[in-house]
N, C-alpha and C. Protein backbone atom coordinates (compact mmCIF):
# COMPACT_ATOMS: atom_id res chain seq x y z
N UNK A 1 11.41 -15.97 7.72
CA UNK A 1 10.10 -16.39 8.15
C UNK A 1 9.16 -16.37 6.96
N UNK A 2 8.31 -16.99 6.89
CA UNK A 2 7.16 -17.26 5.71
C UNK A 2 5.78 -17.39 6.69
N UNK A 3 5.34 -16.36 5.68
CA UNK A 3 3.39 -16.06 6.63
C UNK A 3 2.63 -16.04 5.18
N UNK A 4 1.89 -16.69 5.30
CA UNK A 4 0.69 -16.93 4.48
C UNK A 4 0.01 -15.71 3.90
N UNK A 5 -0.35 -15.38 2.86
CA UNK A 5 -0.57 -13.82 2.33
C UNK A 5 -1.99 -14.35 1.41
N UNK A 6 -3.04 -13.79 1.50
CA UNK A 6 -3.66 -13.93 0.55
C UNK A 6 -4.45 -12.71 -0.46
N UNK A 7 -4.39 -12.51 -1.54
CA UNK A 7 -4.37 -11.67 -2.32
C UNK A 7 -5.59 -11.92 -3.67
N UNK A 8 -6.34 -11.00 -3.28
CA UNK A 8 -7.72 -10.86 -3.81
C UNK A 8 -8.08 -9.79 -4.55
N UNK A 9 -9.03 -9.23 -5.90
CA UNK A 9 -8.84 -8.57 -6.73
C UNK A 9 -10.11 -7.91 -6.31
N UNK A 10 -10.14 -6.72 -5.88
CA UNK A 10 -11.88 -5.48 -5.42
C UNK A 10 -12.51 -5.18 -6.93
N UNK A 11 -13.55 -5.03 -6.34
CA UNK A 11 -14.61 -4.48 -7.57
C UNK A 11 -14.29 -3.21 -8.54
N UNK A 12 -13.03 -2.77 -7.94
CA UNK A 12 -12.07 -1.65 -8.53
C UNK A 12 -11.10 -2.36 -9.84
N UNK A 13 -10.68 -3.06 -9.04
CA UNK A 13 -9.93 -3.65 -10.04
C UNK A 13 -7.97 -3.74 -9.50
N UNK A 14 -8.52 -3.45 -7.98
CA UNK A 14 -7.09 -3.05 -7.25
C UNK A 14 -6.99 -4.66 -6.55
N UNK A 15 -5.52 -4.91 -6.30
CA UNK A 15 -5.26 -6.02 -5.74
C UNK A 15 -5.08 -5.88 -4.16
N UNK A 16 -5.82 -6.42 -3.38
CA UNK A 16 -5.52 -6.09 -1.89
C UNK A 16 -4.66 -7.48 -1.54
N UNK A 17 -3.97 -7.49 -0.83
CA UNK A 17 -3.41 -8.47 0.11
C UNK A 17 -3.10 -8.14 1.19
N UNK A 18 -3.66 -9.50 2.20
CA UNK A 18 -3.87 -9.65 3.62
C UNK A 18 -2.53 -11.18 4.25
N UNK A 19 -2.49 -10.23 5.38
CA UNK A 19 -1.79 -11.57 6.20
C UNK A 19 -2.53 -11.98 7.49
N UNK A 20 -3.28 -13.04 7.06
CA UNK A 20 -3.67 -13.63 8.27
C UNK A 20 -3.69 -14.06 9.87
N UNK A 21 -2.36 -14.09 9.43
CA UNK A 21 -1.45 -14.58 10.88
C UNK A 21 -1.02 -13.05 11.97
N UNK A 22 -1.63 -11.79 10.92
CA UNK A 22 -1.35 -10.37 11.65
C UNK A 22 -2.18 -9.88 11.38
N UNK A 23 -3.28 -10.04 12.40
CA UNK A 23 -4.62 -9.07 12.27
C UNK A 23 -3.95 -7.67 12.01
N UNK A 24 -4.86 -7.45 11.03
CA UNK A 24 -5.12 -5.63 10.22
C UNK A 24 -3.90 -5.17 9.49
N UNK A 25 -3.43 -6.48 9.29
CA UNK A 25 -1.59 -6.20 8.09
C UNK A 25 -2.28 -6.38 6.93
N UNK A 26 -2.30 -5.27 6.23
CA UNK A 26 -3.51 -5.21 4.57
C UNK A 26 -2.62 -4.38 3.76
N UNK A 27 -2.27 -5.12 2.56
CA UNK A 27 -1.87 -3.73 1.33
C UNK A 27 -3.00 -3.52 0.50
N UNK A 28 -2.00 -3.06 -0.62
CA UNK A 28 -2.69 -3.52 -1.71
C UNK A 28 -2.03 -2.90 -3.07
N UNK A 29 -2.22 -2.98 -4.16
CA UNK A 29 -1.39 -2.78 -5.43
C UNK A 29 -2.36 -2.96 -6.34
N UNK A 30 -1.83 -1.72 -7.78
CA UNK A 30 -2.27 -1.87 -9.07
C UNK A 30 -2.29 -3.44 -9.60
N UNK A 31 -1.47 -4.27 -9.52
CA UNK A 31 -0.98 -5.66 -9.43
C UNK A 31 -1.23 -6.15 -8.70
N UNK A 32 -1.19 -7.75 -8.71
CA UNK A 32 -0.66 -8.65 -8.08
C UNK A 32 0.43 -8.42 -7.46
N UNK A 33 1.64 -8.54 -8.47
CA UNK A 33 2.85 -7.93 -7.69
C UNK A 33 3.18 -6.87 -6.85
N UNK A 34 2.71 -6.00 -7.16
CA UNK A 34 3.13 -4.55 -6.84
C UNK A 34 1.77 -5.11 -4.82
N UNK A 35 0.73 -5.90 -5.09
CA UNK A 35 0.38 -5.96 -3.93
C UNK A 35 1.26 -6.44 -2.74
N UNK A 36 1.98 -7.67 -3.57
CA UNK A 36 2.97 -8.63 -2.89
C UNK A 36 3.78 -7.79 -1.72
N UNK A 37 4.58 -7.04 -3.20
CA UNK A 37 5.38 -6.27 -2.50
C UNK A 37 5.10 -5.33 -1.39
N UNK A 38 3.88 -4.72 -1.35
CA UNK A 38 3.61 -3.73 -0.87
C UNK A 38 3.15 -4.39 0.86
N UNK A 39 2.61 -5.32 0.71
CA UNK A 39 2.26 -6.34 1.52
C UNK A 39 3.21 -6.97 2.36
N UNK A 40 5.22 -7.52 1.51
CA UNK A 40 5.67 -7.81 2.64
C UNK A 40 6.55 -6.24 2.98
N UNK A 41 6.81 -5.28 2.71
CA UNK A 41 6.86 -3.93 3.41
C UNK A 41 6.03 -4.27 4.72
N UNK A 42 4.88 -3.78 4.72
CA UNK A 42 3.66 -4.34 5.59
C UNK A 42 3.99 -5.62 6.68
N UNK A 43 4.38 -6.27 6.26
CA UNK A 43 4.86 -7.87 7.22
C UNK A 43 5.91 -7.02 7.94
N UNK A 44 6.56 -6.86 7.35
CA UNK A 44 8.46 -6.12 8.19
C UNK A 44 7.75 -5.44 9.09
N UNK A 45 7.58 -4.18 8.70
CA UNK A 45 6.94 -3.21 9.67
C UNK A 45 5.56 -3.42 10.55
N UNK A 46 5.69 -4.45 10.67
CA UNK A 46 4.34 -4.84 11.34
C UNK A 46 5.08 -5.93 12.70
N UNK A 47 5.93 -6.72 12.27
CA UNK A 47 6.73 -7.43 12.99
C UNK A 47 7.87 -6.47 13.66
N UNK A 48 8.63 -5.44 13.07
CA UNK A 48 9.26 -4.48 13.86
C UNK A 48 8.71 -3.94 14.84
N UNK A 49 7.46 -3.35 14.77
CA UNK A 49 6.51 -3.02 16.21
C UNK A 49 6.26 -3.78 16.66
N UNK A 50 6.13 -5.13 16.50
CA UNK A 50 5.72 -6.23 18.02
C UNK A 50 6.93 -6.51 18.59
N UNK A 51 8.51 -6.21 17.85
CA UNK A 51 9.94 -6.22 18.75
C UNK A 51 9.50 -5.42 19.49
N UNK A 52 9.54 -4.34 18.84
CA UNK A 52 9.48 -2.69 19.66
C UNK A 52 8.59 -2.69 20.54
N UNK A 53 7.79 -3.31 21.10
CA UNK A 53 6.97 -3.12 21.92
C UNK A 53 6.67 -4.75 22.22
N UNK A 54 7.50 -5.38 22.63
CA UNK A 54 7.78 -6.74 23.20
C UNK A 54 7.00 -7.81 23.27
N UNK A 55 5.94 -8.13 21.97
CA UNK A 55 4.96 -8.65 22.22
C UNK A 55 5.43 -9.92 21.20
N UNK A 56 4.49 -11.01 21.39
CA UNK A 56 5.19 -12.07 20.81
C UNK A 56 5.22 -12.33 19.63
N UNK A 57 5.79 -12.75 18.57
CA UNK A 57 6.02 -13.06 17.03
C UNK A 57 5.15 -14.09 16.74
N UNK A 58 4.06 -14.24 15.81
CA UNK A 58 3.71 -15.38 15.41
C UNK A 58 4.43 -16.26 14.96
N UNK A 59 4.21 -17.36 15.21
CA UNK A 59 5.43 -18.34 14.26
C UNK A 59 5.09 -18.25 12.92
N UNK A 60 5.85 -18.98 12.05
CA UNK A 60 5.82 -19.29 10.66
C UNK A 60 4.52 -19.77 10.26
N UNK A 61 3.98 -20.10 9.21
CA UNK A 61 2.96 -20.54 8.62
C UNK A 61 3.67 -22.18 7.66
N UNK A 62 3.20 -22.94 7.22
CA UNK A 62 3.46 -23.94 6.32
C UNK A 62 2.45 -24.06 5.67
N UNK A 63 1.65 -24.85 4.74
CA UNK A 63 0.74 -25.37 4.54
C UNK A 63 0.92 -25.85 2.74
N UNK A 64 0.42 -26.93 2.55
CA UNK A 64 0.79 -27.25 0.83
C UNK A 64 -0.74 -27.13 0.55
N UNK A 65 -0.55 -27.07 -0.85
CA UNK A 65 -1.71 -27.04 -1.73
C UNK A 65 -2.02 -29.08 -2.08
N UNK A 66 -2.84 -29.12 -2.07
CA UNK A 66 -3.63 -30.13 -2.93
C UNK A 66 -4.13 -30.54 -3.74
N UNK A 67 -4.00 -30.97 -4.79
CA UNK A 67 -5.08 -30.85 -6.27
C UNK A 67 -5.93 -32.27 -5.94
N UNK A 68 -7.38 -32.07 -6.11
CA UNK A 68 -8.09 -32.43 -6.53
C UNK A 68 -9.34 -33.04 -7.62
């Protein structure tokens, strides 16, 4: 599955990343990367409790970029 992540840099200087498609699924990382990662941890275990407790899966996300 692929969910849309977006990943933004705080006045700290820490990288947070959010998934949209799962209200209150938030990391965050020294990095970029290290947010990524920490973020899809976060996706798994966030989608394991909506099995575990029988609630429905968002579908996938798609979307392309555009240049302008």
């Amino acid at each position: 599955m692929k969910y849309r992540v977006v990943v933004e840099e705080d006045e700290d200087g820490i990288f947070v990343a959010e998934c949209p498609s799962l209200p209150g699924c938030i990391s965050q990382g020294k990095s970029r990367k290290e947010a990524l990662n920490n973020v899809k941890d976060a996706i798994k275990g966030y989608l394991e409790s909506l099995k575990k407790h029988n609630e429905p899966i968002p579908p996938s996300v798609y979307e392309e970029m555009v240049e302008i």
